[in-house]
Protein backbone atom coordinates (compact mmCIF):
# COMPACT_ATOMS: atom_id res chain seq x y z
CA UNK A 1 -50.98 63.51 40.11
CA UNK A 2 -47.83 65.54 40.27
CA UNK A 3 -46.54 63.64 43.17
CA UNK A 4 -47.09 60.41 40.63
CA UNK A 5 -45.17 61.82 38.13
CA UNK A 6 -42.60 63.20 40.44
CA UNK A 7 -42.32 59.84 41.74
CA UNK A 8 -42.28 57.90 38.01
CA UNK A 9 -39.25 59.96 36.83
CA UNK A 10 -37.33 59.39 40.15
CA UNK A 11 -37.85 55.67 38.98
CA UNK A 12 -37.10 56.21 35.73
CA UNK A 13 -33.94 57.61 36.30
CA UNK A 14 -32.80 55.18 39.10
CA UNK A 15 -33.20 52.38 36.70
CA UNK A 16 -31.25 54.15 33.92
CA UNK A 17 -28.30 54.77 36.08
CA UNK A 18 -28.61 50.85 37.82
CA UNK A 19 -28.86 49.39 34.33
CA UNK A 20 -25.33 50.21 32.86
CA UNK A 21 -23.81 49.31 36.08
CA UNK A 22 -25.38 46.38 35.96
CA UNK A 23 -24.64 45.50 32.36
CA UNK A 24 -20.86 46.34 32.99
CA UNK A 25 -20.95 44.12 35.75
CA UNK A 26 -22.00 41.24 33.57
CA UNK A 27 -19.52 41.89 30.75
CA UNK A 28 -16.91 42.25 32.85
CA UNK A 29 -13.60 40.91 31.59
CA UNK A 30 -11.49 39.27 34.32
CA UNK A 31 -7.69 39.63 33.54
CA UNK A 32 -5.30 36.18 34.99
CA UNK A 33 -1.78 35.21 34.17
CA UNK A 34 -0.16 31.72 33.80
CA UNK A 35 2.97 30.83 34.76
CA UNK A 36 4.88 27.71 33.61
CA UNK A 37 8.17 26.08 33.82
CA UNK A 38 7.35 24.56 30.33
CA UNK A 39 7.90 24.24 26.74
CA UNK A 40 6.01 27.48 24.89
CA UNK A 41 3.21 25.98 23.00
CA UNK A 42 3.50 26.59 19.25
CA UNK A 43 1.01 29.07 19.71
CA UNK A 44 0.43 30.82 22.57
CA UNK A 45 -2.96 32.23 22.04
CA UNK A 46 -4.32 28.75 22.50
CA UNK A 47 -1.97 26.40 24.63
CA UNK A 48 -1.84 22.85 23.78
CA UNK A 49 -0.73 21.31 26.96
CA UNK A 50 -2.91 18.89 28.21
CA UNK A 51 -2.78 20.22 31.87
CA UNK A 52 -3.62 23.44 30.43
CA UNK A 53 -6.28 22.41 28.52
CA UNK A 54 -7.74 20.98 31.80
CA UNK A 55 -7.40 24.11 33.86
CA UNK A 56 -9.67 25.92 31.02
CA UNK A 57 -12.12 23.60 31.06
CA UNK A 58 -12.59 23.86 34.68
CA UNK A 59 -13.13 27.60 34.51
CA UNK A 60 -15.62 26.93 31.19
CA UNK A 61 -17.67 24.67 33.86
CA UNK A 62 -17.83 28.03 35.61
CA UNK A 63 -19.06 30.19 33.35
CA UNK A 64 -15.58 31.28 32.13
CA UNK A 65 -14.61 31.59 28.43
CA UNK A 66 -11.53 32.97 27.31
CA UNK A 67 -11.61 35.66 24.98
CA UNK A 68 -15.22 36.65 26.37
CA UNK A 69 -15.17 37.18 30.28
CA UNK A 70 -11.23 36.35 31.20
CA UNK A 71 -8.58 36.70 29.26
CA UNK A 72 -5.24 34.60 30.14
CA UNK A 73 -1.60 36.22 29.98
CA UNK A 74 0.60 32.99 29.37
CA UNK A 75 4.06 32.63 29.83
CA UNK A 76 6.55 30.28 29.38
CA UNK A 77 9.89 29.47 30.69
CA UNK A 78 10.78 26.79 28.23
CA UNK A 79 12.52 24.72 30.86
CA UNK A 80 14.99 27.33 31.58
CA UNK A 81 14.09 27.91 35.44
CA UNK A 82 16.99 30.75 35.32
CA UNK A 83 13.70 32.90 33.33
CA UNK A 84 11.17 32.45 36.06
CA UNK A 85 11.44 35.85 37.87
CA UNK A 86 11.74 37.74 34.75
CA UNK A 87 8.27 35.98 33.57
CA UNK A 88 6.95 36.47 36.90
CA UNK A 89 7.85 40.39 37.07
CA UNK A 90 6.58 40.43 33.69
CA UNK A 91 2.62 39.59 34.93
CA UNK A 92 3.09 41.70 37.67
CA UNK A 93 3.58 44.98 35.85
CA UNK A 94 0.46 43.69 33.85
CA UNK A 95 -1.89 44.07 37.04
CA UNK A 96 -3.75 40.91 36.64
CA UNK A 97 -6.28 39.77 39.20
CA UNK A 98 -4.73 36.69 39.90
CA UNK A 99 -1.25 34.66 38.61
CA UNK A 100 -1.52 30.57 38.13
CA UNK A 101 1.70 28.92 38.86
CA UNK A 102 1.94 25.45 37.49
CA UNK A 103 4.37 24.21 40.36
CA UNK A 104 6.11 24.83 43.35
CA UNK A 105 8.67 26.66 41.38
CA UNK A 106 6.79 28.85 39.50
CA UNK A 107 4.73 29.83 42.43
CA UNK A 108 7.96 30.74 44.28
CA UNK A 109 8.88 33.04 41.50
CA UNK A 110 5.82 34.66 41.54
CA UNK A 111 5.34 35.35 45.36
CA UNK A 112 8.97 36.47 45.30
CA UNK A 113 7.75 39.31 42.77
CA UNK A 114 4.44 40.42 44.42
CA UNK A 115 2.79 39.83 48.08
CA UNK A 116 -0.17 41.72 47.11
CA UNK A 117 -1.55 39.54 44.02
CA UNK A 118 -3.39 36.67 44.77
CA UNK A 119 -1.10 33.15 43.41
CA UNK A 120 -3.18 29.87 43.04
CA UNK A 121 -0.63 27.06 42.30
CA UNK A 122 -1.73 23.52 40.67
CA UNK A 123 0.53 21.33 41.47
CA UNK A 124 2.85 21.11 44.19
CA UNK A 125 4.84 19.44 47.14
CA UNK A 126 4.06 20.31 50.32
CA UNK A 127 3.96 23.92 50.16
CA UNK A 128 4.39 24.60 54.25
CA UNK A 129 8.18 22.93 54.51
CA UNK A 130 9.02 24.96 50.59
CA UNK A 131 8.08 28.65 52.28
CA UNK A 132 4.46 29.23 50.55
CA UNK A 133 2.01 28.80 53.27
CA UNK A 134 1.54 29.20 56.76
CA UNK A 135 -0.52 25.60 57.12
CA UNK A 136 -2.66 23.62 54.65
CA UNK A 137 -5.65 25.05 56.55
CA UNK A 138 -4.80 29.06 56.50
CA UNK A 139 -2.16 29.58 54.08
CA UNK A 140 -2.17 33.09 55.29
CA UNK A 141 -0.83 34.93 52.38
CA UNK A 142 -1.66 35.54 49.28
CA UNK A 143 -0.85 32.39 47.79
CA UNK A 144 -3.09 29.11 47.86
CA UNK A 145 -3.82 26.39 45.82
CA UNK A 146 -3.64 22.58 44.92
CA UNK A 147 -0.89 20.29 46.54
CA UNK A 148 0.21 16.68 44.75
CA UNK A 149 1.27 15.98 47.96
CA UNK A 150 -0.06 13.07 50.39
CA UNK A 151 2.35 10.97 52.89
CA UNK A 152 0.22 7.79 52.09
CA UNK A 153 1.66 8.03 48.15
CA UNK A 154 5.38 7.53 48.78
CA UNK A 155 4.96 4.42 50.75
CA UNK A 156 2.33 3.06 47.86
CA UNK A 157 4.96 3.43 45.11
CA UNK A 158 7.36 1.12 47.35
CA UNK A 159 4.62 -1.75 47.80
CA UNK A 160 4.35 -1.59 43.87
CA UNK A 161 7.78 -1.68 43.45
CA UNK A 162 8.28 -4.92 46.09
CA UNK A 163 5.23 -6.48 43.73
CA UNK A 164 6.68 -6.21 40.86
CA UNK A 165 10.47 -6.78 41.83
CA UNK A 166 9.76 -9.30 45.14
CA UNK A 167 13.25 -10.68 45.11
CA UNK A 168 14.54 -7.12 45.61
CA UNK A 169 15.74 -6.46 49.00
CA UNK A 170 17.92 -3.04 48.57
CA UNK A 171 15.86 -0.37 46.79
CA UNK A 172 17.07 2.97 46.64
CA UNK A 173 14.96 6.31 47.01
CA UNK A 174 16.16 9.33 44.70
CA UNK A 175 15.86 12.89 46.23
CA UNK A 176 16.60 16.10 45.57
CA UNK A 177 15.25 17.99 48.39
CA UNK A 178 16.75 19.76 51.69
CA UNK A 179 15.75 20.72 55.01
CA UNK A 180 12.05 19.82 57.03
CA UNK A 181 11.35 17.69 53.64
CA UNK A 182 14.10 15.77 53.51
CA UNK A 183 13.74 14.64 57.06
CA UNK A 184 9.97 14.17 56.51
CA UNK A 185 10.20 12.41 53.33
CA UNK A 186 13.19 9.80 54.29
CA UNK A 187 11.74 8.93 57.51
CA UNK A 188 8.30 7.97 56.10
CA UNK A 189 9.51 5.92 53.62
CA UNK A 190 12.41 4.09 56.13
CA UNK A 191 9.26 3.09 57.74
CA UNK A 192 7.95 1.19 54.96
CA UNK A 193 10.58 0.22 53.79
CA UNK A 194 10.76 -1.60 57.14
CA UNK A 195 7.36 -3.41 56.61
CA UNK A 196 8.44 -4.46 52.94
CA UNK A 197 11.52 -6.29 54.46
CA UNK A 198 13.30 -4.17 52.13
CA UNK A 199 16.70 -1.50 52.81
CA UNK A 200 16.11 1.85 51.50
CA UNK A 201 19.15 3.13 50.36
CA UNK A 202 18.60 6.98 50.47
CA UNK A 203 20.99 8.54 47.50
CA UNK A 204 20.77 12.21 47.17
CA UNK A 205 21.81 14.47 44.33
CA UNK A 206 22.77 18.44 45.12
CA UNK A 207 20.37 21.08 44.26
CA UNK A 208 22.77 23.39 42.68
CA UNK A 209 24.90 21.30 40.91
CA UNK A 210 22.80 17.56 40.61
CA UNK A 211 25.23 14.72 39.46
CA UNK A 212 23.06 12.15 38.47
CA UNK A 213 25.92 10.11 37.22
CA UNK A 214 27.73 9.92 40.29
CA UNK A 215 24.13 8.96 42.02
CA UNK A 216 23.66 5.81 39.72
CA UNK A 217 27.39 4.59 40.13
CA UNK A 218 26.39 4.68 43.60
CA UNK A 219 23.30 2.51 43.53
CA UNK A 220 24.96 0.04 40.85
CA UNK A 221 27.81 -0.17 43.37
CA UNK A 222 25.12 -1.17 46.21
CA UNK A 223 23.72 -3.70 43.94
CA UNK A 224 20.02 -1.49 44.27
CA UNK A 225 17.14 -3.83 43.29
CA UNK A 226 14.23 -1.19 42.61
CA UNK A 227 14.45 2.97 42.78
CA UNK A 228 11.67 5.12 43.44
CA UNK A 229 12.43 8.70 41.89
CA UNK A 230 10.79 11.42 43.93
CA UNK A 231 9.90 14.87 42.14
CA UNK A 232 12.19 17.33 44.87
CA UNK A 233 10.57 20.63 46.48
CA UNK A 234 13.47 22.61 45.85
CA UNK A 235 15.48 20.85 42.74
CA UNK A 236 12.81 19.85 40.67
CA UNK A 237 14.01 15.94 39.66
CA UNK A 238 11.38 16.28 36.60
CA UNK A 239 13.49 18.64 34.81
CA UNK A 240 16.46 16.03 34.62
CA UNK A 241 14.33 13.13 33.54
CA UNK A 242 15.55 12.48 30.51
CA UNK A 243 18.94 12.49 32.08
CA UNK A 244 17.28 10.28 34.79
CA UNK A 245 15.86 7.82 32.48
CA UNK A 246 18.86 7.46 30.70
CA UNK A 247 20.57 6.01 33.30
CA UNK A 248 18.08 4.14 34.41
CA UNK A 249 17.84 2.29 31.40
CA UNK A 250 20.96 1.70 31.24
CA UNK A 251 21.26 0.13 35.22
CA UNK A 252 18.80 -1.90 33.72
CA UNK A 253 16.79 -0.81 37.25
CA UNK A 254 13.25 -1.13 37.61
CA UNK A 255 11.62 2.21 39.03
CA UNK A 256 8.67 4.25 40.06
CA UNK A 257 9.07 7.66 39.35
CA UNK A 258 6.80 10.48 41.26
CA UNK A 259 5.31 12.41 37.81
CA UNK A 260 4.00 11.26 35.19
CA UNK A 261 5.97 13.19 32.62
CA UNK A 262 8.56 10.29 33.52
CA UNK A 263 6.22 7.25 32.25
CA UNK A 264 5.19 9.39 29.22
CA UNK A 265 8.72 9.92 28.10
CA UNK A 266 9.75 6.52 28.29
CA UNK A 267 10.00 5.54 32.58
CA UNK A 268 8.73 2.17 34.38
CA UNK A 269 5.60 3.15 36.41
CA UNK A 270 3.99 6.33 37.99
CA UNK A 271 1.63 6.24 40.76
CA UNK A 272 0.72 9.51 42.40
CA UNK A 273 -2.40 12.06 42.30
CA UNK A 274 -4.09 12.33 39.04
CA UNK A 275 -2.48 16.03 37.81
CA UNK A 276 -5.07 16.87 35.26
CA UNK A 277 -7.91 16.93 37.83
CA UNK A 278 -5.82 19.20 39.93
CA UNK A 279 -5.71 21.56 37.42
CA UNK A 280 -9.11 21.24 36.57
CA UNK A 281 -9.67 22.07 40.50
CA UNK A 282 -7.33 25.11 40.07
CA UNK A 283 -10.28 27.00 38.38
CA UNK A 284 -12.62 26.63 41.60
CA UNK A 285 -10.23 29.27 43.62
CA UNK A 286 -10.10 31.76 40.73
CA UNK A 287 -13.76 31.70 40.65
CA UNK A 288 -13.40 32.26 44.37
CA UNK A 289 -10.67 34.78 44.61
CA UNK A 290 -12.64 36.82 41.54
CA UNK A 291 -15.98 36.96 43.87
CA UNK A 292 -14.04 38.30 46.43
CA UNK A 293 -12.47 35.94 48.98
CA UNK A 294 -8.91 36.30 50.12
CA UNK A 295 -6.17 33.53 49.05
CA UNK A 296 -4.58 33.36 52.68
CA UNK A 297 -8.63 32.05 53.93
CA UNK A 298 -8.63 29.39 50.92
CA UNK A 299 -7.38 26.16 52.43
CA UNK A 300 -4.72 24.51 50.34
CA UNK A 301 -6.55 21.19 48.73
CA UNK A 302 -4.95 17.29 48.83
CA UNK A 303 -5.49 15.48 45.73
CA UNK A 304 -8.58 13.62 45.52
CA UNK A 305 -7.93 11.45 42.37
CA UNK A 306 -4.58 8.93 42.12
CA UNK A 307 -3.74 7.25 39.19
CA UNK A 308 -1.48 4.61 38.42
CA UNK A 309 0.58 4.28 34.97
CA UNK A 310 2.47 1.12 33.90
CA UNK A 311 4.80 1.55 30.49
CA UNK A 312 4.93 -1.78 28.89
CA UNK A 313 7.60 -0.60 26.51
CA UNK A 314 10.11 0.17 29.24
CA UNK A 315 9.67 -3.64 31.59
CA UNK A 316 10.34 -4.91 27.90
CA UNK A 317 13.52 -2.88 27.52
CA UNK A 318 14.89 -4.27 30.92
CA UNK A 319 13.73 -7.47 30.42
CA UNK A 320 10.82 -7.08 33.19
CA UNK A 321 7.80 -9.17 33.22
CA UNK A 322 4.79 -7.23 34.89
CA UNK A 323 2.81 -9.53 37.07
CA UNK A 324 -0.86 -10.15 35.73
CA UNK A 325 -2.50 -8.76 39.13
CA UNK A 326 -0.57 -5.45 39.08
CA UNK A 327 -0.79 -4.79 35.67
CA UNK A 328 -5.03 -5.10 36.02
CA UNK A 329 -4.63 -2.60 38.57
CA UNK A 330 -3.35 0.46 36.50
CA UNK A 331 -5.57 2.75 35.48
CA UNK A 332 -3.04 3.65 32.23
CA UNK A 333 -1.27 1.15 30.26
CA UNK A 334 1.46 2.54 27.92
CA UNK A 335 1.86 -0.38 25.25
């Protein structure tokens, strides 16, 4: 009987000192920052960017609410890319569990400031030729992520232009970036370029000091019938696009830009991967990374979903008729 007893209390107490543990285990609050090159949100508490709003619903889907199990440190650069490594220095001294980077530029910032905090970036060019991972496959550091990038999408957005321009025979590609990319990124679209029958006039703009205006004289010079507008690795083209569409507006030039913050604020077309499903991805590694695994063993993800955007306003403003069997192939119209 006393050996019962004995053994009841042991019990007893073992369960006592498992259930708190427990309990704490299942209100745990995980802690995450988010980085972004963007505009601060009137309020910051609850961020009204669309992309945003998709990465939070992805980690709802998971179980994640925010204010209840994870709270998010935000912070934004407002465009200025000069505040980056300030911002990102500012969520390391907070000792969060992991930092989201909306882009290859605010993930560079934030590996720059710590090698030891795991960085999941959204959205992205190829992040082995702009330093952030080893290979798609085993990053190998602690950064990981979601890529925009596929070699299939730059030679798409030049079949789409030859549809819609087909008595275009000089197009002209817009770049901003250096190095492995640039090689990688001219040569595959020379190539198709090729098949189209087309010449790809390849006009560059400098990193530091980008002079868009000399770049358009150029292609007006050339007589360029079509212009795809690439997004850059390391100068981001979609922080000059209103600069960018300016101009282009004024060449009177039909183009295809790379993001779709171009066709939102006024540019021709857009095809490329679908960016709010990328960020809606970007919750599946922190619900990794919190369970334990290691960023550098996360393979870096292709996009999945593409989506193609036609602005109606903008043909109209150059005089550009959309043919019937491209424009029933867009996913977005913007009338």
């Amino acid at each position: 009987m006393k050996k019962i007893i004995f053994y009841l209390a042991v019990r007893a107490m073992l369960f006592a000192l498992w259930l708190p543990a427990e309990a704490q285990q299942a209100g745990k609050v995980s802690r995450i920052g988010y980085l972004s090159r963007d505009l601060h949100p009137a309020d910051s508490r609850a961020p009204s960017h669309p992309r945003v709003e998709r990465f939070r619903e992805g980690l709802q889907e998971l179980g994640y609410i925010e204010g209840k199990n994870i709270v998010i440190e935000y912070r934004f650069a407002d465009g200025r890319l000069e505040r980056l490594p300030a911002l990102a220095e500012e969520l390391v001294r907070l000792k969060l569990e992991i930092i989201i980077a909306d882009t290859t530029l605010t993930a560079r910032a934030a590996k720059k400031a710590t090698s030891t905090i795991p960085i999941v970036f959204l959205s992205g060019s190829d992040p082995t030729q702009t330093g952030l991972a080893a290979s798609l496959a085993r990053p190998g550091s602690n950064v990981t992520g979601l890529t925009n990038f596929a070699g299939e999408l730059r030679g798409k957005r030049l079949e789409l232009l030859k549809e819609v321009v087909p008595q275009a025979t000089r197009f002209a590609l817009l770049e901003g970036t250096t190095g492995v990319a640039r090689a990688v990124n001219i040569s595959d679209a020379q190539a198709t370029a090729r098949t189209l029958g087309v010449t790809l006039q390849v006009v560059e703009v400098n990193a530091d000091n980008p002079d868009f205006d000399a770049a358009f004289q150029t292609m007006t010079k050339a007589h360029v019938g079509a212009l795809a507008v690439g997004t850059g690795s390391i100068l981001d083209l979609t922080l000059h696009r209103r600069k960018i569409l300016k101009l282009t507006a004024q060449s009177r030039i039909p183009a295809i830009y790379a993001s779709t913050s171009f066709t939102e604020d006024g540019g021709l077309m857009y095809y490329g991967a679908n960016t709010p499903d990328l960020f809606r991805r970007g919750a599946n590694f922190v619900d990794k990374i919190l369970k334990g695994a290691r960023p550098g063993d996360l393979p870096i993800e292709r996009p999945t979903k593409f989506e193609f955007v036609i602005n109606l306003k903008a043909a109209k403003q150059i005089g550009l008729t959309i043919p019937p069997n491209v424009l029933a192939r867009a996913d977005r119209v913007i009338r």
